[in-house]
C-alpha atoms as a PDB file:
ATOM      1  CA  UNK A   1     -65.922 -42.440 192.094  1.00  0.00           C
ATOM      2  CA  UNK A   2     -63.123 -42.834 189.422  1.00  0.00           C
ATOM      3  CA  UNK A   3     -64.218 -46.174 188.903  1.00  0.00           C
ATOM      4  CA  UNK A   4     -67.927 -45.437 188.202  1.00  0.00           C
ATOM      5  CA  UNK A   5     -66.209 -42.934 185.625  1.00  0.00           C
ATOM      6  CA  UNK A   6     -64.085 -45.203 184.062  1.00  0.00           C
ATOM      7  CA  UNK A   7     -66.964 -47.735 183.313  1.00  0.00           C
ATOM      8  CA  UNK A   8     -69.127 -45.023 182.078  1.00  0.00           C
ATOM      9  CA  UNK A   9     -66.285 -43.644 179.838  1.00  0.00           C
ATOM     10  CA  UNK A  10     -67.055 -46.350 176.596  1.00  0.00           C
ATOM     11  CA  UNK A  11     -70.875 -45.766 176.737  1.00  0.00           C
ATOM     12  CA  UNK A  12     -70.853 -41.676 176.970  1.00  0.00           C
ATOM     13  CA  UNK A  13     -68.267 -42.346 173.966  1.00  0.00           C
ATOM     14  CA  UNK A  14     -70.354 -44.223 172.192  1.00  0.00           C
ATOM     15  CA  UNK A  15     -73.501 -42.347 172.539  1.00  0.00           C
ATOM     16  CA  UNK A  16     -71.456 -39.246 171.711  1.00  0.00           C
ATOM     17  CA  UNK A  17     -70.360 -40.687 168.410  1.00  0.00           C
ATOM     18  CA  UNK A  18     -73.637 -41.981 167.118  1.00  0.00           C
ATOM     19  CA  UNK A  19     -75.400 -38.918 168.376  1.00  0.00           C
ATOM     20  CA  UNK A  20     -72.788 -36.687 166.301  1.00  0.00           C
ATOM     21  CA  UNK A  21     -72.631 -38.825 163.148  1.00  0.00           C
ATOM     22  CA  UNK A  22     -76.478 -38.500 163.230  1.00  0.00           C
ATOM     23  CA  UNK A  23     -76.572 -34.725 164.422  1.00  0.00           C
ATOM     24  CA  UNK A  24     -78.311 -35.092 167.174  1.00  0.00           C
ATOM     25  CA  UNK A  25     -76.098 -33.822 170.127  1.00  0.00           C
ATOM     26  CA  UNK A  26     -79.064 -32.110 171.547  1.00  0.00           C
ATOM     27  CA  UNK A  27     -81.076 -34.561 171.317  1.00  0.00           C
ATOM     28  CA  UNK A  28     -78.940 -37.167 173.362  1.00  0.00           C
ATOM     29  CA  UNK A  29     -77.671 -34.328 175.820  1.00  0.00           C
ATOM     30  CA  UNK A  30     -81.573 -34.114 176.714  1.00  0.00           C
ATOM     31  CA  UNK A  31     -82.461 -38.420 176.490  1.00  0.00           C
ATOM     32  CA  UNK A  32     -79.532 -38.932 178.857  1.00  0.00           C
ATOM     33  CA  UNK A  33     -80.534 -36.283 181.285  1.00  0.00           C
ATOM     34  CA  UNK A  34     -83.724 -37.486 181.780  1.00  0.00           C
ATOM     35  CA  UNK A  35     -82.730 -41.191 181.770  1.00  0.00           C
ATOM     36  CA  UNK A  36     -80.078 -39.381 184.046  1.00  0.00           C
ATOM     37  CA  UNK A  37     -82.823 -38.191 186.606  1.00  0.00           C
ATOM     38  CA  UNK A  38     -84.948 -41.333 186.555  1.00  0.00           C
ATOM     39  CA  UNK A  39     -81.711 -43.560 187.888  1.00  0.00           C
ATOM     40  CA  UNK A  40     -81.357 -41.120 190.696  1.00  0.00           C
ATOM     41  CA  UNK A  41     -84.711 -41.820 191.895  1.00  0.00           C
ATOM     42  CA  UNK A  42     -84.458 -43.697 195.423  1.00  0.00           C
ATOM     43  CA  UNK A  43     -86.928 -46.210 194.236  1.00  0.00           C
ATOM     44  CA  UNK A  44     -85.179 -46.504 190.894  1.00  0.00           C
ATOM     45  CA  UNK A  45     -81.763 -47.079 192.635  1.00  0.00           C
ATOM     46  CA  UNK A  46     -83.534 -49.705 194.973  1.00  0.00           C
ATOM     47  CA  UNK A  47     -85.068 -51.793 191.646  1.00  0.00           C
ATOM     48  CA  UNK A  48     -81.580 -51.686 189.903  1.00  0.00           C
ATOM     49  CA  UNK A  49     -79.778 -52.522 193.135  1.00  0.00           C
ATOM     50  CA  UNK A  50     -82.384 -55.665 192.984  1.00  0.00           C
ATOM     51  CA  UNK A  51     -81.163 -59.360 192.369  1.00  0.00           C
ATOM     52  CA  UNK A  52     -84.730 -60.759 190.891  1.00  0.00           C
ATOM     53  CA  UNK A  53     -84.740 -57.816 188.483  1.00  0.00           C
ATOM     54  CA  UNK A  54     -84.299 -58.907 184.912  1.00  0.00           C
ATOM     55  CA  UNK A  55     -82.486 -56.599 182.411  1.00  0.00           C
ATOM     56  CA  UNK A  56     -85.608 -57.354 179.839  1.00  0.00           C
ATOM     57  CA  UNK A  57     -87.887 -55.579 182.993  1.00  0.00           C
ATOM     58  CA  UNK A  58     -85.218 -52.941 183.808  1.00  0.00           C
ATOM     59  CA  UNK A  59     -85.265 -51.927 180.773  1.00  0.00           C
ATOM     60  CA  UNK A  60     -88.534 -52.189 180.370  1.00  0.00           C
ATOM     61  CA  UNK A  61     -89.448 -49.841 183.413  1.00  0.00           C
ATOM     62  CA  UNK A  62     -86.985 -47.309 182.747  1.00  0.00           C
ATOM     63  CA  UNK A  63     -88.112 -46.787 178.968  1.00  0.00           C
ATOM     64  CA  UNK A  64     -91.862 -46.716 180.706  1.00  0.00           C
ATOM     65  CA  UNK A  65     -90.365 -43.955 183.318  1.00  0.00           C
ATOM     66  CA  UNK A  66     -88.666 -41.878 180.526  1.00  0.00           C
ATOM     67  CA  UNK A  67     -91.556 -41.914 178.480  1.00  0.00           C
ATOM     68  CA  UNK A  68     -91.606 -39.639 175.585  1.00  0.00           C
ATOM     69  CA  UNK A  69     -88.243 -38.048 176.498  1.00  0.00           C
ATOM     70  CA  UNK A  70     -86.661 -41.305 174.780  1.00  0.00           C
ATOM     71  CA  UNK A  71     -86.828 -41.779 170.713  1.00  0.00           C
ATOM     72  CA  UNK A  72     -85.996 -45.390 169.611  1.00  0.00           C
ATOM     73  CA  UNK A  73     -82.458 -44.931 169.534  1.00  0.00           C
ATOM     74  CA  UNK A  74     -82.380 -43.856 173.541  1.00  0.00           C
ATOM     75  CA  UNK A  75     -84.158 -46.823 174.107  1.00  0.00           C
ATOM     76  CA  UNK A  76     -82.508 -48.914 172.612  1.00  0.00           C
ATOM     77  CA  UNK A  77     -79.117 -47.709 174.548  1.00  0.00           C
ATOM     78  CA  UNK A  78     -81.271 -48.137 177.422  1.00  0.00           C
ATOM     79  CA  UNK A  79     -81.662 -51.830 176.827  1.00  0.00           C
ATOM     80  CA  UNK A  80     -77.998 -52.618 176.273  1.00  0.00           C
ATOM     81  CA  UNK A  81     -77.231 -50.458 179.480  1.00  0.00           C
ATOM     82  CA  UNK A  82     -79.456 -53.262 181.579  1.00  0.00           C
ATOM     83  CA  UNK A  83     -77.822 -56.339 179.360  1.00  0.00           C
ATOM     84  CA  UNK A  84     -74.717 -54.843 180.938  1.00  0.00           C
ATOM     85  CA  UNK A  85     -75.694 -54.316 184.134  1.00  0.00           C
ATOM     86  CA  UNK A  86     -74.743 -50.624 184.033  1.00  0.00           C
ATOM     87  CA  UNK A  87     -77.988 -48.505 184.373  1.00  0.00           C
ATOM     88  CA  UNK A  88     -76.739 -46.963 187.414  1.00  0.00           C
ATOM     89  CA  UNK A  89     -74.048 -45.564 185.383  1.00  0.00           C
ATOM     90  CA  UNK A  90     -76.419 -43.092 183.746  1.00  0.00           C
ATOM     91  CA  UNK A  91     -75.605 -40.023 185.335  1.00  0.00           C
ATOM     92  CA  UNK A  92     -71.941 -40.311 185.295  1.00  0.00           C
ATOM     93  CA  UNK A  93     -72.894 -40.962 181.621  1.00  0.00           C
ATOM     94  CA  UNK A  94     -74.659 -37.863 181.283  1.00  0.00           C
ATOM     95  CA  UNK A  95     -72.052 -36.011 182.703  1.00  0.00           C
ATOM     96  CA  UNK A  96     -69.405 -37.492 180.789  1.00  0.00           C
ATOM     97  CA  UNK A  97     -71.644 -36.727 177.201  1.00  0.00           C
ATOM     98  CA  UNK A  98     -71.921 -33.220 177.842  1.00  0.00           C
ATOM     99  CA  UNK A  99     -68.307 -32.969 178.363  1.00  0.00           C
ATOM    100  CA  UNK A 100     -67.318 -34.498 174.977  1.00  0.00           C
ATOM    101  CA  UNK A 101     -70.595 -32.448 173.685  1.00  0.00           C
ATOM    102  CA  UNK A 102     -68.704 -28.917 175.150  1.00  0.00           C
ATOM    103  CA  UNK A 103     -65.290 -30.011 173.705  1.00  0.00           C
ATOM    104  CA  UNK A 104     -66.799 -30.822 170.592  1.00  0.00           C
ATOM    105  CA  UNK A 105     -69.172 -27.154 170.268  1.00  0.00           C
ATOM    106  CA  UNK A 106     -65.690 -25.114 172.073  1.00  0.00           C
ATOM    107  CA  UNK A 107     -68.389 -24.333 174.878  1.00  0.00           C
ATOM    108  CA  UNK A 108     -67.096 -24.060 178.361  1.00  0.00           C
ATOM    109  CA  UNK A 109     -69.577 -23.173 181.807  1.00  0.00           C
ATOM    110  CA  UNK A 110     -67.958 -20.906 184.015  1.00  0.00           C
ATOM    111  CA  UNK A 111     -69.264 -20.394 187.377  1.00  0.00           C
ATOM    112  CA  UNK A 112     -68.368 -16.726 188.739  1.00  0.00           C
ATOM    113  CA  UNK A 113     -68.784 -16.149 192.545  1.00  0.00           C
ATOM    114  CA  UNK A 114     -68.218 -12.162 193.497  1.00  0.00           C
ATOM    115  CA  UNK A 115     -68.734 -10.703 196.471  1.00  0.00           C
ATOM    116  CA  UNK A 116     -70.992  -8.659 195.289  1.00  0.00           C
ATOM    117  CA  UNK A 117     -74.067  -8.552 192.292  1.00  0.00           C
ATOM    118  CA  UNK A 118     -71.801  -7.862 188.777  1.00  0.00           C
ATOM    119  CA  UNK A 119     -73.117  -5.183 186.467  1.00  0.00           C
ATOM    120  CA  UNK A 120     -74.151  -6.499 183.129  1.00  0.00           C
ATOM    121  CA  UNK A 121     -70.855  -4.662 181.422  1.00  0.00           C
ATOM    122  CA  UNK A 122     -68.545  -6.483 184.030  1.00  0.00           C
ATOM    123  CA  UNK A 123     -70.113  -9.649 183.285  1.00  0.00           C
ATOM    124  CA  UNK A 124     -69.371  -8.903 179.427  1.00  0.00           C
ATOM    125  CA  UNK A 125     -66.108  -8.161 179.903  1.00  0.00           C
ATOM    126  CA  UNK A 126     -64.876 -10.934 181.959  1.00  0.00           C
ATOM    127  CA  UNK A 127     -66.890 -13.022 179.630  1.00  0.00           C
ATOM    128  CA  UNK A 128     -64.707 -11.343 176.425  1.00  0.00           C
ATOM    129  CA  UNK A 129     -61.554 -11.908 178.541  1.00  0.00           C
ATOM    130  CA  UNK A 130     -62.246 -15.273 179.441  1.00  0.00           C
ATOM    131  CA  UNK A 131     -63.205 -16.633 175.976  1.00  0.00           C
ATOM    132  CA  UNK A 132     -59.458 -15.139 174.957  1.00  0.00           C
ATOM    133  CA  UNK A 133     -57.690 -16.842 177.753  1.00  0.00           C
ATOM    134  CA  UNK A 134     -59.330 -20.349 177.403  1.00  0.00           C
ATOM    135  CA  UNK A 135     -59.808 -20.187 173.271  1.00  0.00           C
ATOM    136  CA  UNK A 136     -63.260 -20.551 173.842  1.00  0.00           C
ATOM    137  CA  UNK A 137     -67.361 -19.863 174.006  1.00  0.00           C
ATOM    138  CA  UNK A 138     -67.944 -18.801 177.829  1.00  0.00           C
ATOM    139  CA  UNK A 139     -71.098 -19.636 179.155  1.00  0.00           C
ATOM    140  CA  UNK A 140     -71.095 -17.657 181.957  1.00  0.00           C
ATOM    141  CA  UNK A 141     -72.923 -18.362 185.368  1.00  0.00           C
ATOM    142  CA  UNK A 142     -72.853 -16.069 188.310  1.00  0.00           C
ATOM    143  CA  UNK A 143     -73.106 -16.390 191.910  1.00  0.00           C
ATOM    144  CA  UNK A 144     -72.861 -14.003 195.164  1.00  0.00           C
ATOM    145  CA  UNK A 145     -71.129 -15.126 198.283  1.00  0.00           C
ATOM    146  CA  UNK A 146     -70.578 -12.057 200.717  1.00  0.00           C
ATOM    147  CA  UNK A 147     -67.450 -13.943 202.582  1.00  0.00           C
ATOM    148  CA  UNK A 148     -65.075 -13.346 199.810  1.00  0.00           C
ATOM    149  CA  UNK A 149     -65.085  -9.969 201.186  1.00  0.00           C
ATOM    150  CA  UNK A 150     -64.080  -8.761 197.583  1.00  0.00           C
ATOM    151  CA  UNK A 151     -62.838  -9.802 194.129  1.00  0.00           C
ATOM    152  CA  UNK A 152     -64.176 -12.831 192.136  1.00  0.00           C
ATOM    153  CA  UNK A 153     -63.890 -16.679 192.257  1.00  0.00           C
ATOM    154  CA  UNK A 154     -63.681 -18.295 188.673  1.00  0.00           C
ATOM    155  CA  UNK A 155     -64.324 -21.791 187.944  1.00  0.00           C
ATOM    156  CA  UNK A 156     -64.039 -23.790 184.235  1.00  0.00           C
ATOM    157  CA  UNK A 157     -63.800 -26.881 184.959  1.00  0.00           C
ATOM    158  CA  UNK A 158     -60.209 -27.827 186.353  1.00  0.00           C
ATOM    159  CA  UNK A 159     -59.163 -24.484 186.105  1.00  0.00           C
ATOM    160  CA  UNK A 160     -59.825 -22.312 189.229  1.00  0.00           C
ATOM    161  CA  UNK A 161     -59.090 -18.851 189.337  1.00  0.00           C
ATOM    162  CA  UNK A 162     -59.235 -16.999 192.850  1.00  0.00           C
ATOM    163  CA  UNK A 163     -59.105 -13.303 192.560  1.00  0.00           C
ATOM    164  CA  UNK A 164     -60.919 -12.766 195.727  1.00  0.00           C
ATOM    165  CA  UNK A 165     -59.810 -10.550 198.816  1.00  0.00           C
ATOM    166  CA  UNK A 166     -60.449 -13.505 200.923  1.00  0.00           C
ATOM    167  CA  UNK A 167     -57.791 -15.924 198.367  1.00  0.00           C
ATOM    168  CA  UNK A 168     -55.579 -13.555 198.917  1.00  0.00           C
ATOM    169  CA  UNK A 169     -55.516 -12.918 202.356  1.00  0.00           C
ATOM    170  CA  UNK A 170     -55.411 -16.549 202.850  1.00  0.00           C
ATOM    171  CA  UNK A 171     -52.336 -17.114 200.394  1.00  0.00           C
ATOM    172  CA  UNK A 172     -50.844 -13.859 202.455  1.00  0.00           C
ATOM    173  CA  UNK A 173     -51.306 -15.739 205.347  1.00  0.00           C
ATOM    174  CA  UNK A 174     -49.364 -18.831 204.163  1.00  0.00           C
ATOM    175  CA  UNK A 175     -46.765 -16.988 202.937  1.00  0.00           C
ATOM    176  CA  UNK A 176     -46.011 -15.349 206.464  1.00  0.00           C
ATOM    177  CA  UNK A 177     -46.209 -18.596 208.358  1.00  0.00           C
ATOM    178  CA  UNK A 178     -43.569 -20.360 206.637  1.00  0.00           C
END
C-alpha cells in the first residue's frame, strides 16, 4: 500500500494547501470524506476499475454521488482526480489530509484500550499527561478489551505505548527465554 500512498501524497498536499490558504480545513476534511466513502462503494470501485469509462463521466457520476457534500472547488478536484486516473486514490487522500490537517491544528487521536471502563478523572489525567509528553491537543478515544488482564494500551499514531499486564508478561516472557 506504500505505493497507493505515495501517489496520493501530491493531491492530499495540494488540497491541504488551497483548503488552508482559503480557511477551509473543515470544509475539505468533510468533501474528501464523503468523496472518500463514495470510492469505497463496490459498485463505485467496479465503474472506476472500468476501461469504457471516460474521466468526463467519472467525474461526472461521482460529483452526482457526492451531491451537496461537494462545493465547486471539491468538484472541481474531483474532475482533475479522473483526468489523472486517480479517483481510487480518494481515501488514501482523505487519510493523508487529515494528517497534514492534525499537524497543522497540534491535534493528535489517541486510542486508549484498558482492561477495564476508565473513570472520567483517569481519562483527564492521562489526557493532561499525554498532551505534555507529545507537545500536543489529545483527542482521546477509549476502548475495553478484558485480555489485557490489566493496565492500558496507548496508541498516537506511530507511537505505541503498552502499559498493560498482558505487555508485560509477554516482554517478561522474552526476557526469560533468551
Amino acid at each position: 500500500m506504500a505505493e497507493l500512498s505515495t501517489m496520493a501524497r501530491p493531491y492530499a498536499k495540494a488540497a491541504f494547501e488551497y483548503a488552508l490558504s482559503g480557511g477551509k480545513l473543515d470544509d475539505w476534511s468533510k468533501m474528501l470524506a464523503t468523496a472518500a466513502s463514495v470510492a469505497e462503494e463496490p459498485k463505485v470501485a467496479e465503474l472506476l476499475a472500468s476501461p469504457s469509462a471516460t474521466s468526463t463521466r467519472l467525474a461526472t457520476v461521482f460529483v452526482d454521488l457526492c451531491g451537496e457534500d461537494l462545493d465547486q472547488q471539491g468538484a472541481n478536484f474531483v474532475a482533475e482526480l479522473a483526468r489523472n486516473k486517480r479517483l481510487g486514490l480518494l481515501p488514501q487522500i482523505s487519510e493523508q489530509f487529515e494528517t497534514l490537517k492534525a499537524e497543522q491544528q497540534k491535534l493528535v487521536d489517541v486510542v486508549v484500550t484498558s482492561a477495564f471502563p476508565l473513570e472520567e478523572a483517569q481519562e483527564k489525567q492521562l489526557a493532561s499527561k499525554l498532551s505534555k509528553r507529545l507537545n500536543r491537543e489529545v483527542q482521546m478515544h477509549t476502548s475495553v478489551d478484558k485480555d489485557l488482564l490489566g493496565g492500558v494500551l496507548i496508541r498516537a499514531g506511530d507511537l505505541v505505548i503498552d502499559g498493560s499486564v498482558r505487555g508485560k508478561l509477554a516482554k517478561l516472557a522474552e526476557v526469560m527465554n533468551q
